[in-house]
PDB file of N, CA and C in Angstrom:
ATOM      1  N   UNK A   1     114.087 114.788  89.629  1.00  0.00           N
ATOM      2  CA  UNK A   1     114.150 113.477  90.210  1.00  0.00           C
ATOM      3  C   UNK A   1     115.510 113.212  90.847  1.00  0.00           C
ATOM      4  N   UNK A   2     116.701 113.453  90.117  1.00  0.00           N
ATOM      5  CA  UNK A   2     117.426 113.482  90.688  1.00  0.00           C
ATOM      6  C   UNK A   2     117.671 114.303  92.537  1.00  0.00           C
ATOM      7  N   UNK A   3     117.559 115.595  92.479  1.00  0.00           N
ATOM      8  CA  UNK A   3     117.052 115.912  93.733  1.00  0.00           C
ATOM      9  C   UNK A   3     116.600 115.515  94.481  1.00  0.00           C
ATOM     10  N   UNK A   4     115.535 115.133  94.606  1.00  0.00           N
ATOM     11  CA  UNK A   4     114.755 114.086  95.128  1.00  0.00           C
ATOM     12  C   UNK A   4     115.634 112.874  95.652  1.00  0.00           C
ATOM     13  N   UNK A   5     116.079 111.564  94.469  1.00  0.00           N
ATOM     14  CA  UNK A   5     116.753 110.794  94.959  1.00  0.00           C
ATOM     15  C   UNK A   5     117.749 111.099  95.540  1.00  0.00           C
ATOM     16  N   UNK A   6     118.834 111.545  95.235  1.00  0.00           N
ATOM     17  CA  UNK A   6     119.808 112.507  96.450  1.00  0.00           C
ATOM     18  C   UNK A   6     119.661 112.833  97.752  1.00  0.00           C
ATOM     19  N   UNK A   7     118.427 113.817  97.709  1.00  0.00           N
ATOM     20  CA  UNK A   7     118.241 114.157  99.603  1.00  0.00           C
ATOM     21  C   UNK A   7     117.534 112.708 100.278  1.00  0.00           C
ATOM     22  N   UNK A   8     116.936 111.511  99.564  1.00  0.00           N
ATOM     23  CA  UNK A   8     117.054 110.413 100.362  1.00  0.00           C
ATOM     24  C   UNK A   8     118.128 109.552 100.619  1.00  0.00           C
ATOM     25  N   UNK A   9     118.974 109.521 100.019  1.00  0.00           N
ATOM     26  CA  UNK A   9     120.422 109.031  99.922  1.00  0.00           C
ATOM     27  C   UNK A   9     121.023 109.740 101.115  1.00  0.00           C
ATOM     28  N   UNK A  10     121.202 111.011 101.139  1.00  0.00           N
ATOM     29  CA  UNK A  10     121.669 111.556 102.170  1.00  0.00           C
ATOM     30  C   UNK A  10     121.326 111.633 103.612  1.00  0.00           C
ATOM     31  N   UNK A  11     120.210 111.238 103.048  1.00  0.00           N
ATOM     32  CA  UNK A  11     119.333 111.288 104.919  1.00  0.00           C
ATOM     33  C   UNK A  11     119.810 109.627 104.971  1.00  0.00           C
ATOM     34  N   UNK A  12     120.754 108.581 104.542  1.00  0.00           N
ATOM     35  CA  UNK A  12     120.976 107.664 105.272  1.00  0.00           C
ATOM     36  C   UNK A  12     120.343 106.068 104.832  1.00  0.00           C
ATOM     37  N   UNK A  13     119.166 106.470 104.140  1.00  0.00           N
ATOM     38  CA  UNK A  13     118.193 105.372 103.343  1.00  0.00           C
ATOM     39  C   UNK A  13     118.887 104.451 102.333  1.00  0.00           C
ATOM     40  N   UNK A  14     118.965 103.249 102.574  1.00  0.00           N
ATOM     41  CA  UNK A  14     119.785 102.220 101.414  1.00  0.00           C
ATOM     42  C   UNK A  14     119.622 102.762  99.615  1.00  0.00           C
ATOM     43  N   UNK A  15     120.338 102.368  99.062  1.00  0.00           N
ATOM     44  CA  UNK A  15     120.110 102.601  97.871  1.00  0.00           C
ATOM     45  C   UNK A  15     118.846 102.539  97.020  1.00  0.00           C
ATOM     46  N   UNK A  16     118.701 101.440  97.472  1.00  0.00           N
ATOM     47  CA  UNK A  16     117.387 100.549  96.267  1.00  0.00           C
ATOM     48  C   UNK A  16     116.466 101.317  97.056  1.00  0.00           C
ATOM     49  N   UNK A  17     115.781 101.904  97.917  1.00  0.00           N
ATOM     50  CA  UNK A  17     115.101 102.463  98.646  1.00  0.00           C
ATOM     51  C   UNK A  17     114.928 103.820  97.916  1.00  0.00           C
ATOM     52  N   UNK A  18     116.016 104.361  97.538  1.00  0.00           N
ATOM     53  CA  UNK A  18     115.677 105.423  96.764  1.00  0.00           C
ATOM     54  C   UNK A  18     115.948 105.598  95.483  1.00  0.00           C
ATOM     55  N   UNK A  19     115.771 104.790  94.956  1.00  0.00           N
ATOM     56  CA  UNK A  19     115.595 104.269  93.406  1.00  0.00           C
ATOM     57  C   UNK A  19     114.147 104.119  93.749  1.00  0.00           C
ATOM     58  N   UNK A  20     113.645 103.267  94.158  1.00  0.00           N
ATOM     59  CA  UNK A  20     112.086 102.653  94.196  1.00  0.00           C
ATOM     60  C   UNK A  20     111.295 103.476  94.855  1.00  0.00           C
ATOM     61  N   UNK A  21     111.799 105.147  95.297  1.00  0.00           N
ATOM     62  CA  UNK A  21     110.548 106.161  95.792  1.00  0.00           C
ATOM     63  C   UNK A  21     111.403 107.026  94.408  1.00  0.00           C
ATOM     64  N   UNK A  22     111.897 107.352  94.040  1.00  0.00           N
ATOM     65  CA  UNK A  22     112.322 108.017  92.738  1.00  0.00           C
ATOM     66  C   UNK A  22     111.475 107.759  91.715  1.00  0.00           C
ATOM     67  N   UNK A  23     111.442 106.607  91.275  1.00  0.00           N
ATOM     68  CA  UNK A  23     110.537 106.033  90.405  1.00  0.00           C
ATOM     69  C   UNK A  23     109.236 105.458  90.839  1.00  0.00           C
ATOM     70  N   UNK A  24     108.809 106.324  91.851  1.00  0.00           N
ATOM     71  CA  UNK A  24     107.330 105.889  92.423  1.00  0.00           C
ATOM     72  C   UNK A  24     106.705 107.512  92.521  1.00  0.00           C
ATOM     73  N   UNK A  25     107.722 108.623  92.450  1.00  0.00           N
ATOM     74  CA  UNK A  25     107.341 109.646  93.027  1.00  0.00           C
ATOM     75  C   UNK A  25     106.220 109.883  91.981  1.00  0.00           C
ATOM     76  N   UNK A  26     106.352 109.995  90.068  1.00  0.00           N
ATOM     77  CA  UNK A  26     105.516 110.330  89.286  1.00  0.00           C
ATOM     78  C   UNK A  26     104.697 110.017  89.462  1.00  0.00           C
ATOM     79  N   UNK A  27     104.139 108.434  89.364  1.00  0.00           N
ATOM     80  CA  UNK A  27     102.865 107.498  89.426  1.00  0.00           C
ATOM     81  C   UNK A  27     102.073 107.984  91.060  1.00  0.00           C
ATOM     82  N   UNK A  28     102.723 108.663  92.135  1.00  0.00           N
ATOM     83  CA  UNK A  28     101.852 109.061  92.892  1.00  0.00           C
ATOM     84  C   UNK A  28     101.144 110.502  92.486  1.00  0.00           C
ATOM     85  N   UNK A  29     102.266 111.212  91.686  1.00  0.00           N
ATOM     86  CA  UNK A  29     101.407 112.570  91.721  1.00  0.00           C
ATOM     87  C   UNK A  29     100.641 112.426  90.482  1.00  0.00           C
ATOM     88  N   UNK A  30     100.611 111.774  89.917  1.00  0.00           N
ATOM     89  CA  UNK A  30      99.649 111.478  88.564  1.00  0.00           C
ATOM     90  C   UNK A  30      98.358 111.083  89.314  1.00  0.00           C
ATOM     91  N   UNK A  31      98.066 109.885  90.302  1.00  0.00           N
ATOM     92  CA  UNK A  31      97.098 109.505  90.846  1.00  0.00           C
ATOM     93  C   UNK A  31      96.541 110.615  91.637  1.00  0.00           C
ATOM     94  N   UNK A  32      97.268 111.373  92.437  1.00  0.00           N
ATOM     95  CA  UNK A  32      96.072 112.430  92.931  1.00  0.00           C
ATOM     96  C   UNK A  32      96.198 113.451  91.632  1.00  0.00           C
ATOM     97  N   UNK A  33      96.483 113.975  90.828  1.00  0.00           N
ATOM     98  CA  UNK A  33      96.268 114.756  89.819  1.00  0.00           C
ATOM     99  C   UNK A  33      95.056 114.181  89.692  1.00  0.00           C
ATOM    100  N   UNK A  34      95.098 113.106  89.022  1.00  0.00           N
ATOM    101  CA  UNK A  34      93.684 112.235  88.495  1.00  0.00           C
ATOM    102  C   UNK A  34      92.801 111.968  89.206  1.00  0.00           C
ATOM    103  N   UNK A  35      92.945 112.033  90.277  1.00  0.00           N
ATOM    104  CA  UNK A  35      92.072 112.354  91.691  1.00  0.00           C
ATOM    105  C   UNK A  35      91.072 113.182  91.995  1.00  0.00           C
ATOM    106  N   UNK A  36      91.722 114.420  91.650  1.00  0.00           N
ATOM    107  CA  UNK A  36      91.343 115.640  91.888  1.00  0.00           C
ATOM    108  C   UNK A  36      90.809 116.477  91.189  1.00  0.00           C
ATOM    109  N   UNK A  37      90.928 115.860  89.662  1.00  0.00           N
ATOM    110  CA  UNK A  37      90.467 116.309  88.223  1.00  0.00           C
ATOM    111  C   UNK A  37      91.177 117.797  88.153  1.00  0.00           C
ATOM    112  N   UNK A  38      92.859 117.682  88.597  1.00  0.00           N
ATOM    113  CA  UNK A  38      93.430 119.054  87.873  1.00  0.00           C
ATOM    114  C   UNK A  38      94.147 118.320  86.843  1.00  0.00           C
ATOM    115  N   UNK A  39      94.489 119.497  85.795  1.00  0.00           N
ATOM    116  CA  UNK A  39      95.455 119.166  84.177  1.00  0.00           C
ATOM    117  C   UNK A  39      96.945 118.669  85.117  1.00  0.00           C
ATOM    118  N   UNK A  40      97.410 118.170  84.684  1.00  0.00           N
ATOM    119  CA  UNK A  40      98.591 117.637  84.574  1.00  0.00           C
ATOM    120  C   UNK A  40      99.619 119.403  84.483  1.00  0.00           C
ATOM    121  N   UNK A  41     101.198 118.828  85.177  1.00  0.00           N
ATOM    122  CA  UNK A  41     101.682 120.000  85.588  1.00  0.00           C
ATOM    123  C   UNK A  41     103.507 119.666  85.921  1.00  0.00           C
ATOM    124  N   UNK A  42     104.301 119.276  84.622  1.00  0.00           N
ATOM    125  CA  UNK A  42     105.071 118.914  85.014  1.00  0.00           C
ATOM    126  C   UNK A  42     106.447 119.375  85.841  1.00  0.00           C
TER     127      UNK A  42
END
């Protein structure tokens, strides 16, 4: 996660912007996990 938040920071994106896709990134890949009916894969 960290990674993640970092290379949006760097590309220029306000802070809170990448706090709030940091902590959005899990809850999206959980929903297509659960989507798609594969096991979980952290």
């Amino acid at each position: 996660m960290k990674a993640f938040k970092r290379g949006i920071a760097e590309a220029g994106k306000p802070s809170k912007l990448s706090v709030v896709a940091a902590n959005r990134k899990p809850f999206t890949t959980l929903n297509a996990t659960l989507k798609h009916d594969q096991p979980w894969t952290a």
